[in-house]
C-alpha atoms as a PDB file:
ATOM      1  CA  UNK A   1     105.346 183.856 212.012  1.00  0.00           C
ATOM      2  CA  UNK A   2     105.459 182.157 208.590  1.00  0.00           C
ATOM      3  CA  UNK A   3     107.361 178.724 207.673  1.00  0.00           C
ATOM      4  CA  UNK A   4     109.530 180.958 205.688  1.00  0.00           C
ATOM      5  CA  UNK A   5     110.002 183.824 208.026  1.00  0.00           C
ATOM      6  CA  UNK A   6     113.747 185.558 207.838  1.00  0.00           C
ATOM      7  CA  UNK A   7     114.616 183.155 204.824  1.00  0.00           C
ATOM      8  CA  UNK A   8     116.400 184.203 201.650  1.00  0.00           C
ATOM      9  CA  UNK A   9     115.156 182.706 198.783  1.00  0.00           C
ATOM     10  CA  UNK A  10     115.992 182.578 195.033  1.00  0.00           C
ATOM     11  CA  UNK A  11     113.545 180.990 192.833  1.00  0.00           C
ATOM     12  CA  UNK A  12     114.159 180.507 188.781  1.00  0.00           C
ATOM     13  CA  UNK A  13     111.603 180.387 186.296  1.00  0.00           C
ATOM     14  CA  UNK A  14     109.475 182.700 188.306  1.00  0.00           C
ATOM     15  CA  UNK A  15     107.456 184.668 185.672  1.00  0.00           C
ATOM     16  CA  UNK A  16     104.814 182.051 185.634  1.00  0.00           C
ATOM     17  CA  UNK A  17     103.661 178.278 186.581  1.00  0.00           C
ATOM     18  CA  UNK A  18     104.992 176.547 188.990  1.00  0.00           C
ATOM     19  CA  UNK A  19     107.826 178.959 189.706  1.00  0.00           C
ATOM     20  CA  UNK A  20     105.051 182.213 190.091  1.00  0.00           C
ATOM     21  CA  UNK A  21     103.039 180.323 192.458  1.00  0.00           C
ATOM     22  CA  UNK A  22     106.521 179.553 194.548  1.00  0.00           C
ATOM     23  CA  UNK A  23     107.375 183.014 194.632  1.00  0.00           C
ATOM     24  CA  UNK A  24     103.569 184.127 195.938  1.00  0.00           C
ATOM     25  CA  UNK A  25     103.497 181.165 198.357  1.00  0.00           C
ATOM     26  CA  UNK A  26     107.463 181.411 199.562  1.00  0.00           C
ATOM     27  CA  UNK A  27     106.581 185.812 200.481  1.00  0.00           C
ATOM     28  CA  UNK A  28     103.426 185.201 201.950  1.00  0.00           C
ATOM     29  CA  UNK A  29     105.191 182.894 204.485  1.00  0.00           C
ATOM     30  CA  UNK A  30     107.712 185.167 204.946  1.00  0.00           C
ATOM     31  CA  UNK A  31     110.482 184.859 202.869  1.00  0.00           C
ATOM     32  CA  UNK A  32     112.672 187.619 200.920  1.00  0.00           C
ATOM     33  CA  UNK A  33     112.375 186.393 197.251  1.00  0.00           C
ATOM     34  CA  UNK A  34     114.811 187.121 194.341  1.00  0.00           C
ATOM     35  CA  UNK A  35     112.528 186.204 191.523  1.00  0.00           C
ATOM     36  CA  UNK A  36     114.377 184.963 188.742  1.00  0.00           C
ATOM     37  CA  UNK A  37     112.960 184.743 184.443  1.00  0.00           C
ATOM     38  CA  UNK A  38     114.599 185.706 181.337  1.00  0.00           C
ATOM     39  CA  UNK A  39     110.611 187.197 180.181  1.00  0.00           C
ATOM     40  CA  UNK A  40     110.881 190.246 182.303  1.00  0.00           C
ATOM     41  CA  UNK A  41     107.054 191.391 181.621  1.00  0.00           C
ATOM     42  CA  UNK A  42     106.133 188.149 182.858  1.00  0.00           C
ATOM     43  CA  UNK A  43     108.517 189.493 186.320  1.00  0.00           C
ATOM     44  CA  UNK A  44     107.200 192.720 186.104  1.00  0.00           C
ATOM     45  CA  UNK A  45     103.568 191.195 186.335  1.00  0.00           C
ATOM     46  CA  UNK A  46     104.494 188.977 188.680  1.00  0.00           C
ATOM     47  CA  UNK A  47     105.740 191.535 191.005  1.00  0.00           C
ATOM     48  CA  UNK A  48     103.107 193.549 190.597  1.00  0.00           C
ATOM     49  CA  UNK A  49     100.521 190.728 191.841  1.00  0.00           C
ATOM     50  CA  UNK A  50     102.736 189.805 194.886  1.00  0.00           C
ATOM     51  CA  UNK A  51     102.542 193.798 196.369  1.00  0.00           C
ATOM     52  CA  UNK A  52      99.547 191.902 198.730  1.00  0.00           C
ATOM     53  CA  UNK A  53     101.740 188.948 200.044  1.00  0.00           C
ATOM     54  CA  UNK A  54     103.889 190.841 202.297  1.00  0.00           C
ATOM     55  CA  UNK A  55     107.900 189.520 201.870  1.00  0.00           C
ATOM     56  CA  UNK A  56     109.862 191.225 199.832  1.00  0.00           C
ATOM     57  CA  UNK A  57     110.339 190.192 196.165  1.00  0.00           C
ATOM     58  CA  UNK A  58     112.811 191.616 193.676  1.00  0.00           C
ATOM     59  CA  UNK A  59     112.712 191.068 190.382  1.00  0.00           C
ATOM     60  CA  UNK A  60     115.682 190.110 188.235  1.00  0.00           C
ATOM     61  CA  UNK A  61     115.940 188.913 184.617  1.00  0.00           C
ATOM     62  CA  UNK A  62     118.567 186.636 183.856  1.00  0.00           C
ATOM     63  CA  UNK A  63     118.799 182.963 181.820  1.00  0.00           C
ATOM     64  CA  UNK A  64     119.247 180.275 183.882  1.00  0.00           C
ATOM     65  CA  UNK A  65     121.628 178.427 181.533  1.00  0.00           C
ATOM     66  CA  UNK A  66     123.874 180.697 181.081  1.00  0.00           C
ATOM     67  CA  UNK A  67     126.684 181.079 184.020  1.00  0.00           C
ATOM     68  CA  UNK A  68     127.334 184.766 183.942  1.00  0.00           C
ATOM     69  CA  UNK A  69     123.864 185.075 185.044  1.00  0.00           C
ATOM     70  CA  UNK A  70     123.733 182.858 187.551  1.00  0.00           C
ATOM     71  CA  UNK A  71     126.690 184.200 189.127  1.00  0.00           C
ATOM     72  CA  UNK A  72     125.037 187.728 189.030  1.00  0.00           C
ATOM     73  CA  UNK A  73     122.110 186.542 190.147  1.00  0.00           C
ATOM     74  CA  UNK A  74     123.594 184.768 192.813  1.00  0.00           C
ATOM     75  CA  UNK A  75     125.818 188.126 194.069  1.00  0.00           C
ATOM     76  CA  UNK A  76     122.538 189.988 193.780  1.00  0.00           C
ATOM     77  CA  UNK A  77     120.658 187.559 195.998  1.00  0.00           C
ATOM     78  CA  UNK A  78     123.625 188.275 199.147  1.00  0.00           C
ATOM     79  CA  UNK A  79     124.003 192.055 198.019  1.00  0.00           C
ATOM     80  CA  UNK A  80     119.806 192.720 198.557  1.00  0.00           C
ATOM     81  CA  UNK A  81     119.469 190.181 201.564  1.00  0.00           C
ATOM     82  CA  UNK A  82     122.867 189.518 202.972  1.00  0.00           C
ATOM     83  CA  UNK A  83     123.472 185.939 202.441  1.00  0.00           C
ATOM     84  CA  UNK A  84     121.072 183.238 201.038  1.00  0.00           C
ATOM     85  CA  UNK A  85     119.358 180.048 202.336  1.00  0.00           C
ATOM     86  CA  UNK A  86     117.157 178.673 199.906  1.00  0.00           C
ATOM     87  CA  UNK A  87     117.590 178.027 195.952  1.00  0.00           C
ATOM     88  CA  UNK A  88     114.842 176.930 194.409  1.00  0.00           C
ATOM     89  CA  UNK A  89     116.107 175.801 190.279  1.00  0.00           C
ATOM     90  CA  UNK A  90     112.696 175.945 188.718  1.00  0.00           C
ATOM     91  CA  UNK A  91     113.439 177.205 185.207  1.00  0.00           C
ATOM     92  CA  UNK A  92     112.676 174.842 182.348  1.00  0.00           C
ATOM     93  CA  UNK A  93     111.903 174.434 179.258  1.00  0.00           C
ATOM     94  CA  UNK A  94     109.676 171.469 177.251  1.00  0.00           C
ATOM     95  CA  UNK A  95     110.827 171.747 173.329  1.00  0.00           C
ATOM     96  CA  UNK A  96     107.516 169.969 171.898  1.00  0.00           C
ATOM     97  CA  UNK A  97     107.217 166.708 170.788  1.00  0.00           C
ATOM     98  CA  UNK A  98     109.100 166.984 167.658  1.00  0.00           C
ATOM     99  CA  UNK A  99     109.540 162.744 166.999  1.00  0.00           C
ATOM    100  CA  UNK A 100     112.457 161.015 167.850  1.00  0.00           C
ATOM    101  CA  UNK A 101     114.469 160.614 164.807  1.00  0.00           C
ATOM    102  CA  UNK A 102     113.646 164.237 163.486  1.00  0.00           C
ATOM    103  CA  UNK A 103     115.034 165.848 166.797  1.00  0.00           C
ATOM    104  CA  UNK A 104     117.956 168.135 165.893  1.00  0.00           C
ATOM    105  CA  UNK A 105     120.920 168.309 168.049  1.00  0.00           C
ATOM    106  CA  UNK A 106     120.229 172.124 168.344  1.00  0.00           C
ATOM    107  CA  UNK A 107     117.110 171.376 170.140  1.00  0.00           C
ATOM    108  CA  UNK A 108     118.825 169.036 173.071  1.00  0.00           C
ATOM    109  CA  UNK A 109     121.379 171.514 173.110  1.00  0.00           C
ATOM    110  CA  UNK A 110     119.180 173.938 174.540  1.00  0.00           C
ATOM    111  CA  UNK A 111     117.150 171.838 176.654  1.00  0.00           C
ATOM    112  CA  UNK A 112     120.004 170.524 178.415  1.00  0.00           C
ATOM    113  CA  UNK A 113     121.414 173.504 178.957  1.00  0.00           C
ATOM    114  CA  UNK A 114     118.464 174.785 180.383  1.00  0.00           C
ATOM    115  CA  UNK A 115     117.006 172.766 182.373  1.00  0.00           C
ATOM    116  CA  UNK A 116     120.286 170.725 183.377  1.00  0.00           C
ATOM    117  CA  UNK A 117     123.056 173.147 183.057  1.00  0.00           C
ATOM    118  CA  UNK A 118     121.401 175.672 184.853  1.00  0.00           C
ATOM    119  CA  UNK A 119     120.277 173.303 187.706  1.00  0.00           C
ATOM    120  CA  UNK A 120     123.911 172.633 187.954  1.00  0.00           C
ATOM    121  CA  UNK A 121     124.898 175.809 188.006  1.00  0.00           C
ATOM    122  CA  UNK A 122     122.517 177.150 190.363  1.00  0.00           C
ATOM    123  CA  UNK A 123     124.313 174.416 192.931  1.00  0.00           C
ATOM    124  CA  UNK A 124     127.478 175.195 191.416  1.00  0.00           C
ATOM    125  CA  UNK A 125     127.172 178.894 192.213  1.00  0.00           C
ATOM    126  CA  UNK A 126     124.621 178.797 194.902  1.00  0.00           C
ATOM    127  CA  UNK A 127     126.331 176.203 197.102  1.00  0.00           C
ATOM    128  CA  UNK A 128     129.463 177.996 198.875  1.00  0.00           C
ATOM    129  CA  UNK A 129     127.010 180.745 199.779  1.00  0.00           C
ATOM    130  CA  UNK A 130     124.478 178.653 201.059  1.00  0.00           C
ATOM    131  CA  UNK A 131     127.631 176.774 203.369  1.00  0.00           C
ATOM    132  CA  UNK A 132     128.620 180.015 204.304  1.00  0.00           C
ATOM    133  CA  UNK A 133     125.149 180.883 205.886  1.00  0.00           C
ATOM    134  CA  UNK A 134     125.459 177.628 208.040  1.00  0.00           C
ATOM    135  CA  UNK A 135     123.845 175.680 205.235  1.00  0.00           C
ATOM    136  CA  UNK A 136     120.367 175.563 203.517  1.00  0.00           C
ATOM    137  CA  UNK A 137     118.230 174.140 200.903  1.00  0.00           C
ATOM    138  CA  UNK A 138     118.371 173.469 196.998  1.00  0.00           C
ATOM    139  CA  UNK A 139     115.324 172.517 195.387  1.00  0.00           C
ATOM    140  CA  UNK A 140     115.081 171.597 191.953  1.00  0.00           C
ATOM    141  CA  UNK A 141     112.149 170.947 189.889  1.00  0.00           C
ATOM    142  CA  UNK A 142     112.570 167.642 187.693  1.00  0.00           C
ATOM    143  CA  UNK A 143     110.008 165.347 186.777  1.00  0.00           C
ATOM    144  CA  UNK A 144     108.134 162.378 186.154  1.00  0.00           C
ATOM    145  CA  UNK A 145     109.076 162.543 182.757  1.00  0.00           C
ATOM    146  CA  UNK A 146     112.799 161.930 184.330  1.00  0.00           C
ATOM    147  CA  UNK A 147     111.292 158.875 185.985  1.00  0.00           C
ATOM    148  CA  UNK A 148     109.329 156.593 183.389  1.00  0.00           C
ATOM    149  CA  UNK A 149     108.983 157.113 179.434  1.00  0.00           C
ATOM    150  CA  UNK A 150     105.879 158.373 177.496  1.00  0.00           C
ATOM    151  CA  UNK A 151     105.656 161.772 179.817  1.00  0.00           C
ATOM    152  CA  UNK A 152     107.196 164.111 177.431  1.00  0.00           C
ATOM    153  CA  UNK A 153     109.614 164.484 174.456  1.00  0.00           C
ATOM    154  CA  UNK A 154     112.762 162.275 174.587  1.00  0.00           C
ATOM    155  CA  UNK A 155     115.452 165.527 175.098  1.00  0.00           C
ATOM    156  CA  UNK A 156     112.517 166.905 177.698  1.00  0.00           C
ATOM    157  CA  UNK A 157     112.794 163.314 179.740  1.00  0.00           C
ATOM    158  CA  UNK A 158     116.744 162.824 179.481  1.00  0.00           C
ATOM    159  CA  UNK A 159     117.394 166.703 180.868  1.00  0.00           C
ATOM    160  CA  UNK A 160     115.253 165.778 183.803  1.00  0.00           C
ATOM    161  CA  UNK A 161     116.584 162.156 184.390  1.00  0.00           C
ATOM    162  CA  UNK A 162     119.429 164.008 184.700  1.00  0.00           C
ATOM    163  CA  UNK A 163     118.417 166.794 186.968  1.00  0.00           C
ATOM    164  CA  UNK A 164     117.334 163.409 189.268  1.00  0.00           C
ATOM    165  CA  UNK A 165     120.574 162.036 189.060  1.00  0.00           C
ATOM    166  CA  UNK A 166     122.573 165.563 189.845  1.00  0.00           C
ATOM    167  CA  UNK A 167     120.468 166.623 192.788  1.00  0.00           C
ATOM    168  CA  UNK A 168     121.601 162.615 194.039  1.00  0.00           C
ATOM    169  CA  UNK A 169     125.166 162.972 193.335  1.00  0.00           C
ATOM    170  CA  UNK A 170     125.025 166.715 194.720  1.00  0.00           C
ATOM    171  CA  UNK A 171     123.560 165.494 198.134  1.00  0.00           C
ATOM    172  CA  UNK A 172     126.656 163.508 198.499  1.00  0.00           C
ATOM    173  CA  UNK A 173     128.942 165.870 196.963  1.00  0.00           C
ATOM    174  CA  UNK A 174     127.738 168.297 199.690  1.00  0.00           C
ATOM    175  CA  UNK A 175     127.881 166.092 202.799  1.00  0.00           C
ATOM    176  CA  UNK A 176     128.906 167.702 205.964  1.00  0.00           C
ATOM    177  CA  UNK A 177     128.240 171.291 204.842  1.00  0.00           C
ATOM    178  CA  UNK A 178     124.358 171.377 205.611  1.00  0.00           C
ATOM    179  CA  UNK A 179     122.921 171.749 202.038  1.00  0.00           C
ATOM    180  CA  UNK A 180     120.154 169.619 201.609  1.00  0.00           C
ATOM    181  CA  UNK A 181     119.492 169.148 197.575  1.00  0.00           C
ATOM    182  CA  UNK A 182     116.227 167.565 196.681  1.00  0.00           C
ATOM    183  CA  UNK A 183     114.183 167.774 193.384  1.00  0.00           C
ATOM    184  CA  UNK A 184     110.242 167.411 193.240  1.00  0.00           C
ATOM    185  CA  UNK A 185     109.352 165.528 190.083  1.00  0.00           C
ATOM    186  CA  UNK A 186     105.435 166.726 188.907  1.00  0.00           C
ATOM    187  CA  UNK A 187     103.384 165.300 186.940  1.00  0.00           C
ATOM    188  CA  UNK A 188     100.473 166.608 184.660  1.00  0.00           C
ATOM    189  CA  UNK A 189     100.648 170.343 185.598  1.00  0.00           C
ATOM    190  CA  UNK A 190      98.499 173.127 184.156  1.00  0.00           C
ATOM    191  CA  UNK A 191     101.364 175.700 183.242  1.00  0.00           C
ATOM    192  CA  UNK A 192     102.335 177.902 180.392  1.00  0.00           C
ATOM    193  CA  UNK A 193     104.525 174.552 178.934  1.00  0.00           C
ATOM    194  CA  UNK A 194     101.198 172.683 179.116  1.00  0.00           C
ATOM    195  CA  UNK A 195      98.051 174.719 178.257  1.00  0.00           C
ATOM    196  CA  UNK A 196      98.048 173.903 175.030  1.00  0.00           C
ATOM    197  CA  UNK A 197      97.544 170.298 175.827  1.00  0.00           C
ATOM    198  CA  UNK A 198      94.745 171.342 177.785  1.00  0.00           C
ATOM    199  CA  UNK A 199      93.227 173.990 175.592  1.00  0.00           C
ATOM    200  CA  UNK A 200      93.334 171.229 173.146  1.00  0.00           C
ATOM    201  CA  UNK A 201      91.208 169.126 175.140  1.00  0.00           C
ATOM    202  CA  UNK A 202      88.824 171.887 176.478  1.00  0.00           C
ATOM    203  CA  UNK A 203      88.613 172.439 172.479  1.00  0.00           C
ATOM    204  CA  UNK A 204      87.561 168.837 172.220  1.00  0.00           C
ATOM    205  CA  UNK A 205      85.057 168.401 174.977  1.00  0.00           C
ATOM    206  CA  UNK A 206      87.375 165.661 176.313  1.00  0.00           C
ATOM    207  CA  UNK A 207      88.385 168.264 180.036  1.00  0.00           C
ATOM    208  CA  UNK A 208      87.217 165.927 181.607  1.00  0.00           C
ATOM    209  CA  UNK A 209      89.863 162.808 180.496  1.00  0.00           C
ATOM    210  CA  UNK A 210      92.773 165.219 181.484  1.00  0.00           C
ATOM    211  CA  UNK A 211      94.467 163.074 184.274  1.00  0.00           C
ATOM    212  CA  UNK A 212      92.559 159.909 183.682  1.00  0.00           C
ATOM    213  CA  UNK A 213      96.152 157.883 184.152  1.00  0.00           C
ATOM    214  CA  UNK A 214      96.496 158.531 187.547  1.00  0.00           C
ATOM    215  CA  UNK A 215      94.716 157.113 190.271  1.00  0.00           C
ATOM    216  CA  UNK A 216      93.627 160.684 191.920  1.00  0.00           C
ATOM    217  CA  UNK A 217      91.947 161.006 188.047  1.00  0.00           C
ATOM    218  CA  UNK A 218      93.384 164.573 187.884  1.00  0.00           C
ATOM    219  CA  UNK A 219      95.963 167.054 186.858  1.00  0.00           C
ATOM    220  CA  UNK A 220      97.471 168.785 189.536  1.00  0.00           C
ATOM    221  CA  UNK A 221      97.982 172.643 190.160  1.00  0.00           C
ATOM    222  CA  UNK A 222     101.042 175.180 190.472  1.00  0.00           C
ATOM    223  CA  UNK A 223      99.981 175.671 193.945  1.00  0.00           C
ATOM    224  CA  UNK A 224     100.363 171.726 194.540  1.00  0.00           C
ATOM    225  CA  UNK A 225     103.760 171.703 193.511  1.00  0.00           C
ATOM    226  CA  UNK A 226     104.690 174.799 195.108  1.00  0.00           C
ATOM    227  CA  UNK A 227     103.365 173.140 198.402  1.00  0.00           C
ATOM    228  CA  UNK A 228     106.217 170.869 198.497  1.00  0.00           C
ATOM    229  CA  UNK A 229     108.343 173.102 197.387  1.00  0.00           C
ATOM    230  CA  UNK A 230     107.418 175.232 200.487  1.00  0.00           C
ATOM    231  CA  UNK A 231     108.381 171.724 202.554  1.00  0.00           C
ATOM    232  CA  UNK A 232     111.512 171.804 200.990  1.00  0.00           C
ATOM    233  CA  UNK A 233     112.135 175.063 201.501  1.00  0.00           C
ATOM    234  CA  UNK A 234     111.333 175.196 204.946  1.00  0.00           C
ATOM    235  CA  UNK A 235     113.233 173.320 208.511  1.00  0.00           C
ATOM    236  CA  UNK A 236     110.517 170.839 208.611  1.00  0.00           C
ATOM    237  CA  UNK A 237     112.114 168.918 205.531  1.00  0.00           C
ATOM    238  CA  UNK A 238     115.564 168.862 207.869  1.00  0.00           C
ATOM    239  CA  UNK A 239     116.360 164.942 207.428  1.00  0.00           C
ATOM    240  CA  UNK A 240     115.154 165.084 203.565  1.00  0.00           C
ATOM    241  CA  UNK A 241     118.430 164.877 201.132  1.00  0.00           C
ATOM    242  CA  UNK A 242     118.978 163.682 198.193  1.00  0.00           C
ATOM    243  CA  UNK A 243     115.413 162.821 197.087  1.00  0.00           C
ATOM    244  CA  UNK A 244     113.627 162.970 193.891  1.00  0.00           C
ATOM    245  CA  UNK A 245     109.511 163.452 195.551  1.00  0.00           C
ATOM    246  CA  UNK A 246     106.903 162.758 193.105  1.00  0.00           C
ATOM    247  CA  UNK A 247     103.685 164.999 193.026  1.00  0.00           C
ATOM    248  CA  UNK A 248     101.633 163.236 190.429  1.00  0.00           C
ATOM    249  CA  UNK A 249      98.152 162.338 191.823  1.00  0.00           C
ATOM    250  CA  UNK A 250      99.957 158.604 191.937  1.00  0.00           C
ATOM    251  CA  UNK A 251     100.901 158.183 188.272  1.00  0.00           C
ATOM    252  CA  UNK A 252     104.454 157.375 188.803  1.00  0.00           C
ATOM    253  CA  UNK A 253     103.234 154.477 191.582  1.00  0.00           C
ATOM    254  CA  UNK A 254     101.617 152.514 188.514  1.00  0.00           C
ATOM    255  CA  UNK A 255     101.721 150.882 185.419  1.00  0.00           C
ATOM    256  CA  UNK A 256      99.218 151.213 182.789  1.00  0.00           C
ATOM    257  CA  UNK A 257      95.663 149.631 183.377  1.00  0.00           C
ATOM    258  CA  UNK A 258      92.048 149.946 181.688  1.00  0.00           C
ATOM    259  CA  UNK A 259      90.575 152.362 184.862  1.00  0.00           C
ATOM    260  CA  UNK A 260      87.312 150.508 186.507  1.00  0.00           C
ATOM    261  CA  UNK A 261      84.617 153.389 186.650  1.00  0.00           C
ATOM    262  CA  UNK A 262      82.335 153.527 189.184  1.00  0.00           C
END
């Protein structure tokens, strides 16, 4: 039997990353997936890939930000698997590193309503059904960016600070109904929002340097985060609530320092 076995899962931003390698990792343990992107090749390819895992995963296009979705999405999930027990608000988006005073208001629109609003709204939405299956989890992906500066772009960093500071006040919000909200906060991941970070360094010769800050000396993988996601996801995470669970080969533990090679 898998961790996962005879749970219903959604998971947002599913198309690729971090969010993919959730929805490969969440059916091969067992789980009934509703795999959730507004780039419905990227779904369509995704699905396609996952026909080995066993699980069943639907595909469903939708924007996370916008409510209408998530409520269909949401009435999808119970019509397909009959209730739900496990929401997993991946979907994000980065927005560059346009500089500080140059940012337009348009651009933290979006983010925020992205990767904050639709966080929300996935526990907005996703809440009274997971209470009325006796209770579940809510996972949502944040960041180390939300935890210390210099990780990403200013309206990047605030929407996930944020994300932090709902999946808190959520926890509480929810007491007594058995929804557990956490979010997992990675660090330097190799995903579609990163790769050209890392093609520019492949470019360079400088591979090698990619992690350097940290004391594992690393980036991480989708699979890493999707790990703990998979913890979260599952009963063995029963007493977590309310946390905000680094995955960052140890970056967030430190402050900067001149690394002694050996």
């Amino acid at each position: 039997m898998g961790r996962l076995a005879g749970k219903r899962v959604i998971v947002t931003g599913a198309g690729s990353g971090i969010g993919r390698a959730s929805v490969l990792l969440f059916a091969r343990e067992g789980a009934s997936v509703l795999a959730v992107d507004r780039d419905e090749d990227a779904l369509a390819e995704m699905v396609s890939d996952a026909s080995a895992c066993g699980g069943a995963i639907l595909a469903h296009p939708a924007d996370a930000g916008c409510e209408t979705d998530v409520q269909n999405y949401v009435a999808r999930a119970v019509s397909e698997f009959g209730g739900l027990d496990v929401i997993y608000a991946n979907a994000g988006i980065s927005g560059g590193l346009v500089p500080l005073l140059e940012q337009a208001v348009e651009l933290w629109t979006e983010i925020l309503r992205v990767n904050l609003v639709g966080a929300f709204l996935a526990v907005k939405h996703g809440a009274p059904v997971l209470k009325a299956s006796g209770g579940g989890s809510i996972i949502c992906t944040a960041s180390v960016a939300g935890l210390r500066a210099n990780a990403a772009g200013a309206p990047y960093s605030a929407s996930k600070a944020g994300v932090i500071s709902l999946v808190q006040t959520s926890a509480n919000a929810l007491a007594g109904t058995g929804i557990r909200v956490n979010a997992i906060c990675p660090g330097l991941i190799e995903t579609g929002m990163t790769r050209p970070l890392f093609e520019a360094a492949r470019a360079r010769g400088t591979e090698g340097r990619i992690g350097q800050l940290n004391p594992l000396g690393r980036a991480g993988s989708p699979d890493e985060i999707a790990a703990t996601a998979l913890f979260l996801a599952s009963d063995e995470s029963s007493y977590v609530n309310g946390q905000a669970i680094a995955v960052d080969g140890g970056l967030s533990s430190t402050l900067p320092f001149a690394s002694q090679r050996r």
